[in-house]
N, C-alpha and C. Protein backbone atom coordinates (compact mmCIF):
# COMPACT_ATOMS: atom_id res chain seq x y z
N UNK A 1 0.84 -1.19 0.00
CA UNK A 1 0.00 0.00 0.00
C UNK A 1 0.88 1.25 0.00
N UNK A 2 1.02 1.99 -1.21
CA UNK A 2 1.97 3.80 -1.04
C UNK A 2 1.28 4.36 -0.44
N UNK A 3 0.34 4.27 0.30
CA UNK A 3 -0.03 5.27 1.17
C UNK A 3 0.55 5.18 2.50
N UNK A 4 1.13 3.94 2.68
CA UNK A 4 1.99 3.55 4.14
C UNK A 4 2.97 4.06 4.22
N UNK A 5 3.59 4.89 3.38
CA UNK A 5 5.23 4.99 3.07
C UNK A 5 5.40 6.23 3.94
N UNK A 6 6.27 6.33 4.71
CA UNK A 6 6.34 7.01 5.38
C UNK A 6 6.05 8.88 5.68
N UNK A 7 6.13 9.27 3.94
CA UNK A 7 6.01 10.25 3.94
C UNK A 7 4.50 10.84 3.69
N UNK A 8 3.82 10.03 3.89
CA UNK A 8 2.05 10.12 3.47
C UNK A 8 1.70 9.39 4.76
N UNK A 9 2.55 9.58 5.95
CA UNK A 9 1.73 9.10 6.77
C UNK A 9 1.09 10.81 7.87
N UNK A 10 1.95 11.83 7.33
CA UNK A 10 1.68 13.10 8.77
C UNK A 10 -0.25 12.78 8.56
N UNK A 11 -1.38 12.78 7.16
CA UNK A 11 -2.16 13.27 7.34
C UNK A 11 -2.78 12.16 8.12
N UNK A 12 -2.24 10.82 8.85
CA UNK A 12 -2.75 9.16 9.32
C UNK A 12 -2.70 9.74 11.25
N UNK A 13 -1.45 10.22 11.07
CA UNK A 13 -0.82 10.65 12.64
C UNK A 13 -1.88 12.01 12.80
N UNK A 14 -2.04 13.14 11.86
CA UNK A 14 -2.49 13.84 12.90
C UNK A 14 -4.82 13.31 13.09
N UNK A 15 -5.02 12.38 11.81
CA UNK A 15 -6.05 12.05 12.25
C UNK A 15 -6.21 11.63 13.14
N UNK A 16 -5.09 10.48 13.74
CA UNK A 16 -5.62 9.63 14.48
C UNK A 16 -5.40 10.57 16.13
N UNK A 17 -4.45 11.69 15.98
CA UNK A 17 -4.22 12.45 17.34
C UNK A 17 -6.00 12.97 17.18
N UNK A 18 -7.04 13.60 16.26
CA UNK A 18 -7.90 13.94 16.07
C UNK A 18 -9.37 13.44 16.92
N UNK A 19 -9.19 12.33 16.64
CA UNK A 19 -10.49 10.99 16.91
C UNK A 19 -9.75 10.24 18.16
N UNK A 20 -8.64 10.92 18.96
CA UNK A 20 -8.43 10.44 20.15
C UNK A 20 -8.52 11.40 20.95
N UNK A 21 -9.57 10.92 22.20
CA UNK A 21 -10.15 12.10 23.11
C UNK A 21 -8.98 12.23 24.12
N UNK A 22 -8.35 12.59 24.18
CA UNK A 22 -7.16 12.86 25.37
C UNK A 22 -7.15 14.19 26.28
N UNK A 23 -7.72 15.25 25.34
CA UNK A 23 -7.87 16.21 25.59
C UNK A 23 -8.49 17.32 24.78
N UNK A 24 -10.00 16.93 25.52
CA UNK A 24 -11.05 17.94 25.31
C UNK A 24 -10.97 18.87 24.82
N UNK A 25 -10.25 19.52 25.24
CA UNK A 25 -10.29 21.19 25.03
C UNK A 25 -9.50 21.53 23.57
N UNK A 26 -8.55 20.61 23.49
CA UNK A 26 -7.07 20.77 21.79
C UNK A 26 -8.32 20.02 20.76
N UNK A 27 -9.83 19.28 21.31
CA UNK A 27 -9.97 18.21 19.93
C UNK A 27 -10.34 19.00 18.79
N UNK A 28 -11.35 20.46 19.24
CA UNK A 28 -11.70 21.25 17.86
C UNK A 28 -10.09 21.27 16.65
N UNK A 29 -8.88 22.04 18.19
CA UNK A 29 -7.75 22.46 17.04
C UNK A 29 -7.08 21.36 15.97
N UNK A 30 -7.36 19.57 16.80
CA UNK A 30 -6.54 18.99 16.05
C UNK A 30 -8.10 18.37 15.20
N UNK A 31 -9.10 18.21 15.12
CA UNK A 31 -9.85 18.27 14.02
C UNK A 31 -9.77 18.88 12.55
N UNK A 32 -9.47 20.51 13.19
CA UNK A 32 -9.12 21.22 11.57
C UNK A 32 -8.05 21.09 11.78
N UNK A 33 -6.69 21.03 12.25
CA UNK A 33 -5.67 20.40 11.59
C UNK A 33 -5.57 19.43 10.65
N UNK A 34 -6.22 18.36 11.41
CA UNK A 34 -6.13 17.22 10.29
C UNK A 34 -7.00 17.51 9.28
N UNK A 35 -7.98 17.84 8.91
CA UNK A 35 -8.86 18.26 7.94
C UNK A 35 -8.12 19.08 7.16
N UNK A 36 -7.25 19.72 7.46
CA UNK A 36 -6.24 21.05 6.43
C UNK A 36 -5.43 20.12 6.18
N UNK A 37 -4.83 19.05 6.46
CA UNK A 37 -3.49 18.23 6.07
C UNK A 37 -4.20 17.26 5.41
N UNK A 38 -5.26 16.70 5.35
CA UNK A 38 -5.72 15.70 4.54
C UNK A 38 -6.18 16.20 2.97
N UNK A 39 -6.65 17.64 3.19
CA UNK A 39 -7.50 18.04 1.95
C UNK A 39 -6.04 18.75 1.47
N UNK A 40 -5.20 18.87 1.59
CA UNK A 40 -3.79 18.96 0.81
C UNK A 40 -3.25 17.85 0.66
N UNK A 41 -3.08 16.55 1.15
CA UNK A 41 -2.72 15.24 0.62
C UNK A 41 -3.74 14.83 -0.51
N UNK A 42 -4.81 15.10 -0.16
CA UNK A 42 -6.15 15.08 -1.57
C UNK A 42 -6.00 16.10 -3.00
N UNK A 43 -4.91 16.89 -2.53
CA UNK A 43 -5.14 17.54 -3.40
C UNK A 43 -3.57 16.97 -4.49
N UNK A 44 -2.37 16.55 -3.08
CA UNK A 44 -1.58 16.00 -3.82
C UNK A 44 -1.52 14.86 -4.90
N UNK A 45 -2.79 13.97 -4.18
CA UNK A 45 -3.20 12.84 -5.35
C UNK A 45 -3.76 12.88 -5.89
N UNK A 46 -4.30 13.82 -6.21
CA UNK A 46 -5.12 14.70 -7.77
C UNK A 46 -4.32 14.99 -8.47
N UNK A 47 -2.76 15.65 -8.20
CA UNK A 47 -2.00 15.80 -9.38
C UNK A 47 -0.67 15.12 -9.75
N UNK A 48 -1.32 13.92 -8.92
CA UNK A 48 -0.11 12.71 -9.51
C UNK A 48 -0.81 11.80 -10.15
N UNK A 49 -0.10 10.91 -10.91
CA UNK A 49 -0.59 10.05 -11.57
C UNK A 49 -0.46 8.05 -10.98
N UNK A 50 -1.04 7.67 -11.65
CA UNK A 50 -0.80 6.17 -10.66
C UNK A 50 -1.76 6.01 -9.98
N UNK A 51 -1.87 4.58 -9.28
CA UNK A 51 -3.38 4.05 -8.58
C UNK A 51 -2.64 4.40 -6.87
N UNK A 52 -3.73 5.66 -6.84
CA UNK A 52 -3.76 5.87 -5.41
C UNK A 52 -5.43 5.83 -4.49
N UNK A 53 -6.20 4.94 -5.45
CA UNK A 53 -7.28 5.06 -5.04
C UNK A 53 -7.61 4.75 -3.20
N UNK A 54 -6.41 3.23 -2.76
CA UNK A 54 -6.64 3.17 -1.81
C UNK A 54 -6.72 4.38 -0.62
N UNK A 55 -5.61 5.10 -1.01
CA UNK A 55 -5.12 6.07 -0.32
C UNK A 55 -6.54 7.52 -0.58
N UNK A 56 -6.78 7.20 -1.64
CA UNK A 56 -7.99 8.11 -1.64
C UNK A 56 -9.55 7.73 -0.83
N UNK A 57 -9.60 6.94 -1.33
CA UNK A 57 -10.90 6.00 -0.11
C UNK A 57 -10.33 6.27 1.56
N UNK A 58 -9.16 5.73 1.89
CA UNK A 58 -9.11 6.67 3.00
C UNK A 58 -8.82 8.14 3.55
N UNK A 59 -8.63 8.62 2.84
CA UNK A 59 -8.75 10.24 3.40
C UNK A 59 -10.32 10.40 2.89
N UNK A 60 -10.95 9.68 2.38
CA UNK A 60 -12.29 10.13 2.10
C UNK A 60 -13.31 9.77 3.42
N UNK A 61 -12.82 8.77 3.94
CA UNK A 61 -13.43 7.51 4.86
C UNK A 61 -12.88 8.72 6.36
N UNK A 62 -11.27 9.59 6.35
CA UNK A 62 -11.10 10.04 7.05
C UNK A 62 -11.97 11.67 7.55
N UNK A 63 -12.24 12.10 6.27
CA UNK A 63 -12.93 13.74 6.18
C UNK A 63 -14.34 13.63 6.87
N UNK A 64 -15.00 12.30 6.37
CA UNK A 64 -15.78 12.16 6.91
C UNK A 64 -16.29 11.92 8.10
N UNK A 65 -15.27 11.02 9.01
CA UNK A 65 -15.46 10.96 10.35
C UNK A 65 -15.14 12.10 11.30
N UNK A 66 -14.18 12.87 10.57
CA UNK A 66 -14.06 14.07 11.10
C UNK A 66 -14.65 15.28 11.45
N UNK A 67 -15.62 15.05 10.44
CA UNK A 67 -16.52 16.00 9.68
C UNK A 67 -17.95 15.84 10.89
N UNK A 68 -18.08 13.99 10.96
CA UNK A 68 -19.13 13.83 12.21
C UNK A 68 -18.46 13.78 13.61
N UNK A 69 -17.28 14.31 13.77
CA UNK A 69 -16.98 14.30 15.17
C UNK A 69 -16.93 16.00 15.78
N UNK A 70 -16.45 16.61 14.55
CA UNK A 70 -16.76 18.22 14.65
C UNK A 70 -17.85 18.22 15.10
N UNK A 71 -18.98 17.79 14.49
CA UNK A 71 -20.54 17.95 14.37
C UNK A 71 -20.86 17.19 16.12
N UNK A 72 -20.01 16.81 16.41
CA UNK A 72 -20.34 16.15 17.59
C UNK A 72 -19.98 16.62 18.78
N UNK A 73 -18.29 17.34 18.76
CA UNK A 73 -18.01 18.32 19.53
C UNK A 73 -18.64 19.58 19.86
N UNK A 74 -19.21 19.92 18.47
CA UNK A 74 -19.90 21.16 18.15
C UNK A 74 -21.13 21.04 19.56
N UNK A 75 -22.05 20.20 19.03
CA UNK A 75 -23.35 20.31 19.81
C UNK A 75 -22.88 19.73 21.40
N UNK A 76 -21.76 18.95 21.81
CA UNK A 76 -21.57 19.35 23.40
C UNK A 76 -21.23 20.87 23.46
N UNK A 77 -20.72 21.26 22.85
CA UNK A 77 -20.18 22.65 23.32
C UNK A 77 -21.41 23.65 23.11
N UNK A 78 -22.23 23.52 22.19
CA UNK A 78 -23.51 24.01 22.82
C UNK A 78 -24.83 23.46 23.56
N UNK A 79 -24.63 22.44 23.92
CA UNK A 79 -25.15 21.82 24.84
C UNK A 79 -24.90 22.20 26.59
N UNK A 80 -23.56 22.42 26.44
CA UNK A 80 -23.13 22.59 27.46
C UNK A 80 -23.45 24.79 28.19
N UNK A 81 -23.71 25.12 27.42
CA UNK A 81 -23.85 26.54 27.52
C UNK A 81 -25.83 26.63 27.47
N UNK A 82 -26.17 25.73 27.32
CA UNK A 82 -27.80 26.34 27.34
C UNK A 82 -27.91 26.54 28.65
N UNK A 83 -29.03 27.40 29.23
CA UNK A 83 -29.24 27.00 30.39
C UNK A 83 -29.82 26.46 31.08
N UNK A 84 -29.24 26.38 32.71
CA UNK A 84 -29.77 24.82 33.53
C UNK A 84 -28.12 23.72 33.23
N UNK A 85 -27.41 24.04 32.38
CA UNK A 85 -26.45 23.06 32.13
C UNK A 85 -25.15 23.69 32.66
N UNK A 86 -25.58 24.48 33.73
CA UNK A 86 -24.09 25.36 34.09
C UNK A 86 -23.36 24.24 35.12
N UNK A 87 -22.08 24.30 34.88
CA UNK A 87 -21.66 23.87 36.05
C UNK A 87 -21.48 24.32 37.25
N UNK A 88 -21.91 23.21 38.06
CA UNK A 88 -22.26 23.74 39.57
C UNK A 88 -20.93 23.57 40.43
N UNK A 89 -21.02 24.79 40.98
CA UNK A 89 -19.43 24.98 41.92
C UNK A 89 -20.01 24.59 43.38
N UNK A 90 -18.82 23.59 44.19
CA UNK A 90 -19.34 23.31 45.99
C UNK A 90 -19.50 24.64 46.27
């Protein structure tokens, strides 16, 4: 698989830092990170030639989960601001 090769792996590493909850508060920044590094690896295998489909099915398979985890961060973070949902201090 050329998409394993080492130098097509930054947009694999920063997805997967993306879709790992470690810390709440960085997941919006490393979401559009990886979303900006993938849709420039997408754009790199648009202007090469050769079967990179695998590699295209996954950054496609990747935008998308990203795309529903934004959408998922999104609505805790306004979930969390309606009110009645304040956090309560002792």
């Amino acid at each position: 698989m050329i998409y394993e090769l080492a130098e097509n792996r930054n947009w694999q590493v920063l997805y997967k830092a993306a879709i790992v909850k470690i810390d709440s508060t960085r997941q919006p920044e490393r979401i559009a990170e990886a979303k900006k590094v993938i849709v420039e690896r997408a754009r790199e295998l648009f202007q090469m030639s050769g079967d990179n489909f695998e590699e295209e099915q996954a950054l496609d398979s990747a935008i998308a989960v990203l795309h529903a985890l934004h959408g998922s961060v999104k609505s805790r973070s306004i979930a969390l601001h309606l009110p009645g949902n304040e956090l309560k201090t002792a």
